[in-house]
Protein backbone atom coordinates (compact mmCIF):
# COMPACT_ATOMS: atom_id res chain seq x y z
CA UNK A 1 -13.52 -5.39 -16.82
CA UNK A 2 -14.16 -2.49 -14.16
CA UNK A 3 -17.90 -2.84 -13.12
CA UNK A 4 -17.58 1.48 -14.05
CA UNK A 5 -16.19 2.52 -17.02
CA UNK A 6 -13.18 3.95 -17.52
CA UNK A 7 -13.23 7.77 -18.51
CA UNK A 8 -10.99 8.91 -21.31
CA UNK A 9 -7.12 9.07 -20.18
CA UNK A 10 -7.52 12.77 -21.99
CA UNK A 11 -10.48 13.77 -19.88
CA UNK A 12 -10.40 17.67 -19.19
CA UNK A 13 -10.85 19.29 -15.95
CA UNK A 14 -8.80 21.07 -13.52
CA UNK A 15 -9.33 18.73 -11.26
CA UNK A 16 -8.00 15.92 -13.97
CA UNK A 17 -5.55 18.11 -14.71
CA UNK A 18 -4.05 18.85 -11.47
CA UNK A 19 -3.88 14.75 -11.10
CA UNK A 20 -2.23 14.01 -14.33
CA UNK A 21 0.23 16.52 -13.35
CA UNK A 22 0.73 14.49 -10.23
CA UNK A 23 1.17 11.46 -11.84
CA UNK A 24 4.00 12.21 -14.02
CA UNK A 25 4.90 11.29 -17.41
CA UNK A 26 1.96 8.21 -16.59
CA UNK A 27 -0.84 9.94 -16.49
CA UNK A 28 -4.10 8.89 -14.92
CA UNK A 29 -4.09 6.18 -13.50
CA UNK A 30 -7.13 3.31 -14.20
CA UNK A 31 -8.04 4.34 -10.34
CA UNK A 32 -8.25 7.70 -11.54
CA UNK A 33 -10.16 7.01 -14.36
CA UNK A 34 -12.96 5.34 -12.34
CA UNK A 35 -13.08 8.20 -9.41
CA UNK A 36 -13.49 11.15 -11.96
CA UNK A 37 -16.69 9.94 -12.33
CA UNK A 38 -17.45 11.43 -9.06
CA UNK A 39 -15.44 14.66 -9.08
CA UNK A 40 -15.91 15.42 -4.86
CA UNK A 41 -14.88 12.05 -4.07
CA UNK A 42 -12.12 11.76 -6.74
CA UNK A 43 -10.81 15.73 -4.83
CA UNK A 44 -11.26 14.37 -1.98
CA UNK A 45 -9.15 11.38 -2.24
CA UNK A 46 -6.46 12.43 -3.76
CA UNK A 47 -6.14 15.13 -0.81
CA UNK A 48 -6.47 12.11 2.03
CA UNK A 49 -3.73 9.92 -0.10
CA UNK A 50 -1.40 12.83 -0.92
CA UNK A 51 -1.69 13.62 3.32
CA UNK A 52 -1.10 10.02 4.03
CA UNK A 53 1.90 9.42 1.87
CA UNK A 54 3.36 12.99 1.67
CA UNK A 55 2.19 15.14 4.78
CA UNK A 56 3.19 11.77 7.15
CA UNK A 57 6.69 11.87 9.21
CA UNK A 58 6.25 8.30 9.89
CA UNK A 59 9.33 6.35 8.42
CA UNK A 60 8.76 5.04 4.59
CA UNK A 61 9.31 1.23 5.45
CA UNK A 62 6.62 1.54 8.38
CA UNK A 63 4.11 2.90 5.73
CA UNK A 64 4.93 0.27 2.97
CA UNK A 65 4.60 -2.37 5.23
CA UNK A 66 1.23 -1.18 6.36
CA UNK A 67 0.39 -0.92 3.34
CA UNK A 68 1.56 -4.04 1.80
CA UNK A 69 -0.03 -6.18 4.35
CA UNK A 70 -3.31 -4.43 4.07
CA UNK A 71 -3.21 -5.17 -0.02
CA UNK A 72 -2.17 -8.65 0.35
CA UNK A 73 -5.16 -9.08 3.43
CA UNK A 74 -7.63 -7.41 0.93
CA UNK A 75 -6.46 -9.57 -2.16
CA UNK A 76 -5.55 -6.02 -3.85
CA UNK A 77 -3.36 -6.71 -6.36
CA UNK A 78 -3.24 -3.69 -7.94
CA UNK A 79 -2.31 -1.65 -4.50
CA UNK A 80 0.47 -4.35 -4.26
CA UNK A 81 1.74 -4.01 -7.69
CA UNK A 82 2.41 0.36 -6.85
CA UNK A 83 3.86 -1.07 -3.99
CA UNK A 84 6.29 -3.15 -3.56
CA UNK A 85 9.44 -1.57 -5.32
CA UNK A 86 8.72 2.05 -3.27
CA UNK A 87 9.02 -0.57 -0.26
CA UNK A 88 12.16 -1.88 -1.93
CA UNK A 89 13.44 1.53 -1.82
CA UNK A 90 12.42 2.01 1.54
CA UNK A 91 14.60 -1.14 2.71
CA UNK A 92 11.93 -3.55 3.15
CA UNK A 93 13.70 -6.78 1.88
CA UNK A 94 12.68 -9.95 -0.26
CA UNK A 95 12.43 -11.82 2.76
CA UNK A 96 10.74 -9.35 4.44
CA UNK A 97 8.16 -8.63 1.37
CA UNK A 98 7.59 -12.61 1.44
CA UNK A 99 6.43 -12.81 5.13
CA UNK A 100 4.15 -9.28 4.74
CA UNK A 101 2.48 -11.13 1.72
CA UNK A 102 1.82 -14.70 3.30
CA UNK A 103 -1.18 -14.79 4.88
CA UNK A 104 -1.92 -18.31 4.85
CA UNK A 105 0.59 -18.21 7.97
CA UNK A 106 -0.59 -16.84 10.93
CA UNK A 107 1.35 -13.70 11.55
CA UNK A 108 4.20 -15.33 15.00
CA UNK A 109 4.45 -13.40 18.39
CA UNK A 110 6.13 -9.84 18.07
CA UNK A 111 9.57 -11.81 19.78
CA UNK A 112 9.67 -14.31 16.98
CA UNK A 113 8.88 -11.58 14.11
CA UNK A 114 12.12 -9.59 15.44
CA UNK A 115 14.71 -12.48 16.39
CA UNK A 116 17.95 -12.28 14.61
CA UNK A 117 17.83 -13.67 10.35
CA UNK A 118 16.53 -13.09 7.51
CA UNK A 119 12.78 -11.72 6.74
CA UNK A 120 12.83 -10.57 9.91
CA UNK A 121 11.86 -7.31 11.20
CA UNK A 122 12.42 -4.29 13.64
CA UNK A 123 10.63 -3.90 16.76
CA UNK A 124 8.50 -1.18 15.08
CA UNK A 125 8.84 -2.81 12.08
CA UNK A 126 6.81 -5.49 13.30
CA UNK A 127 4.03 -3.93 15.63
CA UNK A 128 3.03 -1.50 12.45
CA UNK A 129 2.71 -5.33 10.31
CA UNK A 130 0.29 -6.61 13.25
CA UNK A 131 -1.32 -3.37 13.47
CA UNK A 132 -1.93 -3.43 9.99
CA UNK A 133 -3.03 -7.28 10.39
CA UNK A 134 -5.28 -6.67 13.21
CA UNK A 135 -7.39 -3.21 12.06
CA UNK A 136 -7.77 -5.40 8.79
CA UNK A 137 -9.22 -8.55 9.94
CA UNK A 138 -10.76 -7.48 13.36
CA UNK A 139 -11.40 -4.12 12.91
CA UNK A 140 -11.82 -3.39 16.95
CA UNK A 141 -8.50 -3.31 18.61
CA UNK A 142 -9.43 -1.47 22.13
CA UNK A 143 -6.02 0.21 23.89
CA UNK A 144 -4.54 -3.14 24.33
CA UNK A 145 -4.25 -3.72 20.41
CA UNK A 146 -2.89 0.02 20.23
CA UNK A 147 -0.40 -0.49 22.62
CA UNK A 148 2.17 -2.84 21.15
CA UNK A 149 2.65 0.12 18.07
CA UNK A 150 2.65 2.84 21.17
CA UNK A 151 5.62 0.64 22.92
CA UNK A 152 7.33 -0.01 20.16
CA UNK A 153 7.53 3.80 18.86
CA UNK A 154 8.56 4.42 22.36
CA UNK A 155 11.35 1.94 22.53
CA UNK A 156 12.78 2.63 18.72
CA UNK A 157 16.25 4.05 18.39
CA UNK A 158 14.35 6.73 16.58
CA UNK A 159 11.93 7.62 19.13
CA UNK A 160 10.79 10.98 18.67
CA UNK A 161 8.87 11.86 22.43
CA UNK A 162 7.34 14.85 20.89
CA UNK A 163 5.57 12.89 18.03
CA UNK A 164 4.71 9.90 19.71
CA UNK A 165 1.03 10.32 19.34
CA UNK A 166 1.53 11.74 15.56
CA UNK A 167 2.84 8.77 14.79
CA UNK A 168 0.52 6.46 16.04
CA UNK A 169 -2.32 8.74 14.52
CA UNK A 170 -0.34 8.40 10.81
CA UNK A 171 -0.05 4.80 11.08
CA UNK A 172 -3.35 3.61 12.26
CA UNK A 173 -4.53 6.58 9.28
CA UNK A 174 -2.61 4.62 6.55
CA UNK A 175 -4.04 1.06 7.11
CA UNK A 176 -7.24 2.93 7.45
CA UNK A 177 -6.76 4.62 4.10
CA UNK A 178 -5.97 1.39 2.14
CA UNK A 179 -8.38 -0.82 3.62
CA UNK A 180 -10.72 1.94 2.00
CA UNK A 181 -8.27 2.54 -1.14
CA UNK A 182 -7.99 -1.50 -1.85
CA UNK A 183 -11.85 -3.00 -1.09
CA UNK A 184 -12.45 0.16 -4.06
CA UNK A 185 -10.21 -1.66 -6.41
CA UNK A 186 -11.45 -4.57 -5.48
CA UNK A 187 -14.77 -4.05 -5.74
CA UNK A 188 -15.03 -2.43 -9.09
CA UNK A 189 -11.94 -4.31 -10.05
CA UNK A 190 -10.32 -1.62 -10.84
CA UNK A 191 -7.39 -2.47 -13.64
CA UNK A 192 -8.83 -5.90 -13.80
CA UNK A 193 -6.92 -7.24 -10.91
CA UNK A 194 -10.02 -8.46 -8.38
CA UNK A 195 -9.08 -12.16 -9.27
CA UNK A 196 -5.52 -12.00 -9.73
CA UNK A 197 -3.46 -12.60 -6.71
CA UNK A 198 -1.12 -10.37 -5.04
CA UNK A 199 2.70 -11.57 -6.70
CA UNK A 200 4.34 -11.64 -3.55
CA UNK A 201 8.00 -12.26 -4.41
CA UNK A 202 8.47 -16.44 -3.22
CA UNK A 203 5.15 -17.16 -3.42
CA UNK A 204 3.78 -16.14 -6.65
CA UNK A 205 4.64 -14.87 -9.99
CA UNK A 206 2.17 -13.78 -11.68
CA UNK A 207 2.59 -11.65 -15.16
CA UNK A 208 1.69 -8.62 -16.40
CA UNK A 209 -0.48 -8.69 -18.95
CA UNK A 210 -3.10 -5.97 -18.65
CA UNK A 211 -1.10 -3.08 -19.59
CA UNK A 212 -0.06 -1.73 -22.83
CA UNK A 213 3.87 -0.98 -23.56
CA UNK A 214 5.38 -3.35 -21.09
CA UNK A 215 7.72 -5.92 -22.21
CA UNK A 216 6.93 -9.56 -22.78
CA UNK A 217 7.24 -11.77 -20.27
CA UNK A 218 7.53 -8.97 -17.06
CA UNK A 219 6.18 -9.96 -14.05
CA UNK A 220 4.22 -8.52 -11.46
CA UNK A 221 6.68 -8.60 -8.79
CA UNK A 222 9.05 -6.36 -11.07
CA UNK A 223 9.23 -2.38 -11.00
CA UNK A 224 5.98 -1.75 -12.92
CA UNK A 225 6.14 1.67 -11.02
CA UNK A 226 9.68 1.87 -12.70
CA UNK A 227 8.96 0.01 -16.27
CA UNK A 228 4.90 1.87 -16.89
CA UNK A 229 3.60 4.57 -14.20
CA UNK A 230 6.73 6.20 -12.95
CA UNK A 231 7.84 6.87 -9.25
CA UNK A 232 5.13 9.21 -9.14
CA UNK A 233 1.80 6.94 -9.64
CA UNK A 234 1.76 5.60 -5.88
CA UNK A 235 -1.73 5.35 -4.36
């Protein structure tokens, strides 16, 4: 149980509302439901997150996999469970979710994340998953742990000169915003996920069984975005 109660999913505000409108045909998410209690903070988040994943020209798969790896760093199930079908749909691949979520293997040199095969990644593919690794477990990364991202932006077949910087900016901005978003979850256990690990697809397979209306016997590591909260409930 959430160490905060949750408010009512019918709770009536204009802030509440303007979520729930948001959200779709999900409604309010248990996240939510726990930040309402603090209206400022709840406004206030939701305009950060909407920035991060709406106002950001930094390429969907870059995002999800900063994302993912934060989550699966921070034992966040719940941030991995919104996740991981939007990074589907970005083009992030089994093999590729598999090697975000393993972090019981130290993360290889950039060379070896990008050589040819499967589960491996682009050359910005693979700075943003050790940026994401590094602001996550270190914290202090100094211009030398900037750099590799910085090259790698420069270097991409989609290099965009005159956004460079932006893009740096929005990526180091998105791990920042889920290392806050999933030690929250955590912490309050928010959906009652703190002890249930991430179901990275290969390594675990953990079911659903915390939320009312999904079938039988669906995992964790299938569309729950698709099957309970709609497209619309990332966060």
């Amino acid at each position: 149980m959430p160490a905060v109660p949750y408010l009512p999913q019918d709770i009536s505000s204009s802030l509440a509302n303007d979520i729930r409108a948001r959200r779709g045909a999900g409604g309010l998410l248990p996240l939510d439901r726990i930040l309402l209690h603090a209206p400022p903070i709840a406004e206030g988040w939701s305009k950060l997150l909407g920035a991060v994943r709406t106002g950001s020209i930094l390429e969907d798969d870059l995002r999800k996999i900063i994302i993912l790896r934060v989550a699966a760093r921070n034992g966040a199930s719940f941030i991995w469970i919104h996740h991981e079908q939007l990074a589907r749909a970005a083009g992030v691949s089994t093999e590729q979710l598999t090697r975000i979520g393993d972090i019981e293997t130290p993360l290889p040199e950039l060379s070896h994340l990008t050589s040819s095969g499967p589960g491996l990644f682009s050359v910005p593919q693979a700075a943003v998953l050790q940026l994401a690794e590094d602001m996550t477990t270190k914290v202090h990364l100094g211009r030398d742990g900037i750099l590799p991202t910085l090259t790698a932006f420069q270097q991409s077949p989609l290099r965009d000169p005159d956004n460079l910087h932006r893009k740096v900016v929005e990526a180091v901005s998105t791990c920042a915003a889920y290392n806050m978003t999933s030690r929250f979850v955590v912490a309050l256990d928010v959906d009652d996920r703190a002890n249930i690990p991430c179901p990275v697809p290969g390594l675990t397979a953990q079911p659903v069984s915390s939320h009312p209306g999904l079938p039988s016997g669906v995992l964790a590591s299938t569309s729950v975005n698709d099957l309970y909260f709609g497209e619309q409930a990332e966060e």
